[in-house]
Protein backbone atom coordinates (compact mmCIF):
# COMPACT_ATOMS: atom_id res chain seq x y z
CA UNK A 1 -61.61 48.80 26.03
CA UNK A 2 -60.44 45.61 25.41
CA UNK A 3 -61.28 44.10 28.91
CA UNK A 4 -64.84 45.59 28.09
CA UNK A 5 -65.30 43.70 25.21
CA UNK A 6 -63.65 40.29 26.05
CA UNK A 7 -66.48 40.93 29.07
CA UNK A 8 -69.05 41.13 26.35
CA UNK A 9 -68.07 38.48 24.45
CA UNK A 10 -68.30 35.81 27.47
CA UNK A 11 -71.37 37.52 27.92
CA UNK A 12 -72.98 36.52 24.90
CA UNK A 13 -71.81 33.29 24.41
CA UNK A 14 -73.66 31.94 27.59
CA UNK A 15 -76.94 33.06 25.20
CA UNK A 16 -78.35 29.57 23.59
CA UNK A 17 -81.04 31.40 21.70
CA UNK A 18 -81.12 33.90 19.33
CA UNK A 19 -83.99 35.70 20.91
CA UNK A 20 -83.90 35.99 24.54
CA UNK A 21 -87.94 36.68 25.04
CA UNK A 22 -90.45 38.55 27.08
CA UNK A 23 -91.92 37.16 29.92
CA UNK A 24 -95.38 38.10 29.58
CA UNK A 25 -96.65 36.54 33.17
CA UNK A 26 -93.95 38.94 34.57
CA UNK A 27 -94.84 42.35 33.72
CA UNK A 28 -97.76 42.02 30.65
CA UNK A 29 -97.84 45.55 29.89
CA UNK A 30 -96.91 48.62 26.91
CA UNK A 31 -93.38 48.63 28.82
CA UNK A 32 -92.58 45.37 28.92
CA UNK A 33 -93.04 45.32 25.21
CA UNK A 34 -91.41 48.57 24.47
CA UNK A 35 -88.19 47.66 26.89
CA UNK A 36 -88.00 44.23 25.41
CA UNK A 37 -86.31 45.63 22.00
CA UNK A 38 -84.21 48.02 23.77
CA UNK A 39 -82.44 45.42 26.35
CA UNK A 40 -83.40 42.59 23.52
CA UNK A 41 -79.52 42.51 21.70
CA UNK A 42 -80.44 40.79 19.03
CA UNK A 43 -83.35 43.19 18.29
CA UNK A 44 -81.39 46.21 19.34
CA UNK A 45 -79.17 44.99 16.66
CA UNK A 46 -81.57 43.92 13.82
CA UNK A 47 -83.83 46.91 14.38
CA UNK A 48 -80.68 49.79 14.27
CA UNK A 49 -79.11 47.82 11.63
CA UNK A 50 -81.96 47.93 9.36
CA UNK A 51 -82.12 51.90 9.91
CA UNK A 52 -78.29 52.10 9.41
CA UNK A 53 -78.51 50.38 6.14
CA UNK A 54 -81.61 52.38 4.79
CA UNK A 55 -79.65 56.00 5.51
CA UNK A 56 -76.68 54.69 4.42
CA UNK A 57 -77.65 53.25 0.73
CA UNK A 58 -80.15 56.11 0.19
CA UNK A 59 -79.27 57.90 -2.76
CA UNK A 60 -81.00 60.79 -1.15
CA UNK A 61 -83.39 61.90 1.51
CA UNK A 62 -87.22 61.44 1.04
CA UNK A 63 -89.37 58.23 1.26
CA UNK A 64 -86.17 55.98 -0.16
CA UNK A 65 -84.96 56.16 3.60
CA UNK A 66 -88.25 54.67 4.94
CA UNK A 67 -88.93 51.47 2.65
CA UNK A 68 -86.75 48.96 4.81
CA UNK A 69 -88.37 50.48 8.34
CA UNK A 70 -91.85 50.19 7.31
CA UNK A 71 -91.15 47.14 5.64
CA UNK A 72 -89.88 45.50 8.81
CA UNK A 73 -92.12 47.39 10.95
CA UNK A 74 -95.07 46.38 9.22
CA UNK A 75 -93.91 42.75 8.95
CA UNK A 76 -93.65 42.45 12.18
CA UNK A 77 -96.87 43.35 13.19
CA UNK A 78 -97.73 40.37 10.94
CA UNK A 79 -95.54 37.93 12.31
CA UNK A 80 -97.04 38.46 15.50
CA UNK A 81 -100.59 38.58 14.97
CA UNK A 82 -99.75 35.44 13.23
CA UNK A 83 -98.11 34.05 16.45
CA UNK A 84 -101.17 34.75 18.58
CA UNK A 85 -102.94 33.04 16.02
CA UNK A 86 -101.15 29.69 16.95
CA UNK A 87 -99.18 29.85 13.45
CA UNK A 88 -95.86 28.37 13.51
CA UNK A 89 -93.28 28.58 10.93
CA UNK A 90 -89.76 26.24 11.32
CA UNK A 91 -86.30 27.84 12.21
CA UNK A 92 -87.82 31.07 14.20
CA UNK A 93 -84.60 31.06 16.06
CA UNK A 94 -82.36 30.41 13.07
CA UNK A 95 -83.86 32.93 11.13
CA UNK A 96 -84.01 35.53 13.77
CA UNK A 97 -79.96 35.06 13.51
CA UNK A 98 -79.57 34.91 10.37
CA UNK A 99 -81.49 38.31 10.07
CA UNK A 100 -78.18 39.62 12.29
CA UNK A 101 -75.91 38.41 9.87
CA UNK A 102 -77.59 39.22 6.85
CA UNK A 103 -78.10 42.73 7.94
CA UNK A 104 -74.57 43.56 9.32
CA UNK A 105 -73.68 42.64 5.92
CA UNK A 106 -75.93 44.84 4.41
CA UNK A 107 -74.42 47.80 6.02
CA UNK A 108 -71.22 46.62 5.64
CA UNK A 109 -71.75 46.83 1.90
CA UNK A 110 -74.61 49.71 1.48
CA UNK A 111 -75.84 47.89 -0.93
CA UNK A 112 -78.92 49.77 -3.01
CA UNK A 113 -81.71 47.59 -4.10
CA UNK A 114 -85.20 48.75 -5.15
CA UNK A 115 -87.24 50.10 -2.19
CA UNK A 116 -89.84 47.23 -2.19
CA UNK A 117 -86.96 45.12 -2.55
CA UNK A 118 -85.84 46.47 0.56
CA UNK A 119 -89.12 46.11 2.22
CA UNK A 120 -89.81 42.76 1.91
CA UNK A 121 -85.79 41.36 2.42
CA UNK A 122 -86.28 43.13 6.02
CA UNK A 123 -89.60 42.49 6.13
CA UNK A 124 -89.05 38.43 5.87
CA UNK A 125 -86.98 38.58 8.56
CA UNK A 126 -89.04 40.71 10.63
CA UNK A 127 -91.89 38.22 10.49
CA UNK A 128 -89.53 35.60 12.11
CA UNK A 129 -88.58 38.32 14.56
CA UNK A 130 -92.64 39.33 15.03
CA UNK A 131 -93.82 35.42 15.14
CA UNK A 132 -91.50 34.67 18.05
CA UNK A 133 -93.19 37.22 20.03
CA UNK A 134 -96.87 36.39 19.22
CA UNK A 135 -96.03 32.84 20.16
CA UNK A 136 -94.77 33.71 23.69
CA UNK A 137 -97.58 36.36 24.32
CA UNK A 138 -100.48 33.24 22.40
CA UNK A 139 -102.06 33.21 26.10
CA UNK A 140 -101.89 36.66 27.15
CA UNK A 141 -104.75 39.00 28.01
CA UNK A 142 -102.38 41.98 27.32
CA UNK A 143 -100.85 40.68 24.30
CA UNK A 144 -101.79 43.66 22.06
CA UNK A 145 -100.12 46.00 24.70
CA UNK A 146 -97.00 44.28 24.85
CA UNK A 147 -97.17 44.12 21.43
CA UNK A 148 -97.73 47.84 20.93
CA UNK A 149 -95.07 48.87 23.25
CA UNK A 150 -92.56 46.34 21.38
CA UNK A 151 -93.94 48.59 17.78
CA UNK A 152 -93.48 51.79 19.23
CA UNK A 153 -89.65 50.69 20.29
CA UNK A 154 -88.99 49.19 16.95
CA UNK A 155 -89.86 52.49 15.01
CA UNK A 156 -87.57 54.59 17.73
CA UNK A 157 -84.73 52.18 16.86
CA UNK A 158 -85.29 52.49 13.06
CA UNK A 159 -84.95 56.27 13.82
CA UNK A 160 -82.04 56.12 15.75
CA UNK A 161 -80.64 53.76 13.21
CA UNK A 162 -81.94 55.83 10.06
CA UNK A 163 -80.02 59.16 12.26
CA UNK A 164 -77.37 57.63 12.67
CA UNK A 165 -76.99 56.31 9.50
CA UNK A 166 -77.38 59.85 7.65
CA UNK A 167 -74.82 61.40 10.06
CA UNK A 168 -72.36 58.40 9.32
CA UNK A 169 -72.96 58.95 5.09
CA UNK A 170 -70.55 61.48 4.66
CA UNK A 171 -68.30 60.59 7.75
CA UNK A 172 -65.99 57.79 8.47
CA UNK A 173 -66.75 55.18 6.11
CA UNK A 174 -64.79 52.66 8.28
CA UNK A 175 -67.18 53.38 11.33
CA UNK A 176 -70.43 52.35 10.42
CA UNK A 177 -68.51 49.37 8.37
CA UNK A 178 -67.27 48.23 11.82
CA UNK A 179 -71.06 48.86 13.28
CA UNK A 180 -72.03 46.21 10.55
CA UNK A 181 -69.01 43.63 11.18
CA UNK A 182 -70.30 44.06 15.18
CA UNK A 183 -73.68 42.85 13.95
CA UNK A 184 -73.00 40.09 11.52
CA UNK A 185 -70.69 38.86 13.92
CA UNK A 186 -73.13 38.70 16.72
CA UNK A 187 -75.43 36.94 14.05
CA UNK A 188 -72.79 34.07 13.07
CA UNK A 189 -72.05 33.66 16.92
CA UNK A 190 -75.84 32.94 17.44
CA UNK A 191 -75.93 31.12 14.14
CA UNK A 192 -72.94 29.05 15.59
CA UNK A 193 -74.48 28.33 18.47
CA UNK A 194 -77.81 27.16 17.38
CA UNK A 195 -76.08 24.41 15.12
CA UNK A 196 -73.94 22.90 18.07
């Protein structure tokens, strides 16, 4: 196990960016978009982490669960519609790893704050997450399939997240803790790296 993860680690620290990108000249289709958050780490991360930390600080189950995945699902949509509208907003990389560290946190500490308070903390980053896309995808015919495929992904990672999350509530506190650590950590390396 340890091997494993020393062989991660190297891994990741050849990454210089915190978003590694979809080629849309490659394969400009629904499945490019929708494998792009799956393979993506840093979305992987961001987009489990923010179902981990809605299940986890829900006092109970109903639409409380769902106010940090719509709010980043929704956001961004935004962000990249924005992004293939030419918009550009400073520190897109920066923020996308900041979102990694800020989240991890968040599950690390379950913190409870109002739903829409929720919503638009994920949300903010989301649009970072979102406009990085739309600027990549600015020139492509098959933007808004990418783009839908990417959606589709995100909300199946918010449900994974949000399942896992709920199963975790009443289990080992210490796991999902160490989940969150994993993901703030990624989020500082990236950080780290984007400041040398």
């Amino acid at each position: 196990m340890k091997a494993i993860l020393f062989i991660a680690a190297c891994a990741l620290s050849t990454w210089a960016a915190a978003h590694t990108g979809i080629n849309p000249q490659a394969s400009p289709n629904f499945w490019a978009g929708f494998m792009h958050p799956v393979f993506g780490l840093d979305h992987l991360a961001a987009m489990v982490a923010v179902g981990l930390w809605s299940a986890l600080s829900a006092r109970r189950a109903g639409l409380e669960l769902l106010w940090g995945p719509l709010g980043f699902a929704n956001l961004l949509l935004v962000g990249a519609v924005l992004g293939l509208q030419g918009i550009e907003l400073p520190a897109v990389e920066p923020m996308i790893a900041a979102s990694l560290l800020v989240l991890g946190l968040l599950v690390v500490s379950r913190l409870r704050v109002p739903g829409a308070v929720a919503a638009l903390l994920v949300g903010g980053f989301a649009l970072f997450h979102g406009l990085a896309h739309g600027l990549e995808l600015a020139d492509s015919p098959h933007a808004f399939g990418v783009l839908a495929g990417m959606l589709t992904a995100t909300v199946l990672l918010h449900s994974a997240g949000l399942g896992a999350g709920w199963a975790l509530r009443g289990a080992n506190v210490w796991l999902a803790r160490a989940v969150g650590v994993g993901v703030a950590g990624f989020g500082s390396m990236l950080l780290l790296q984007l400041a040398s």
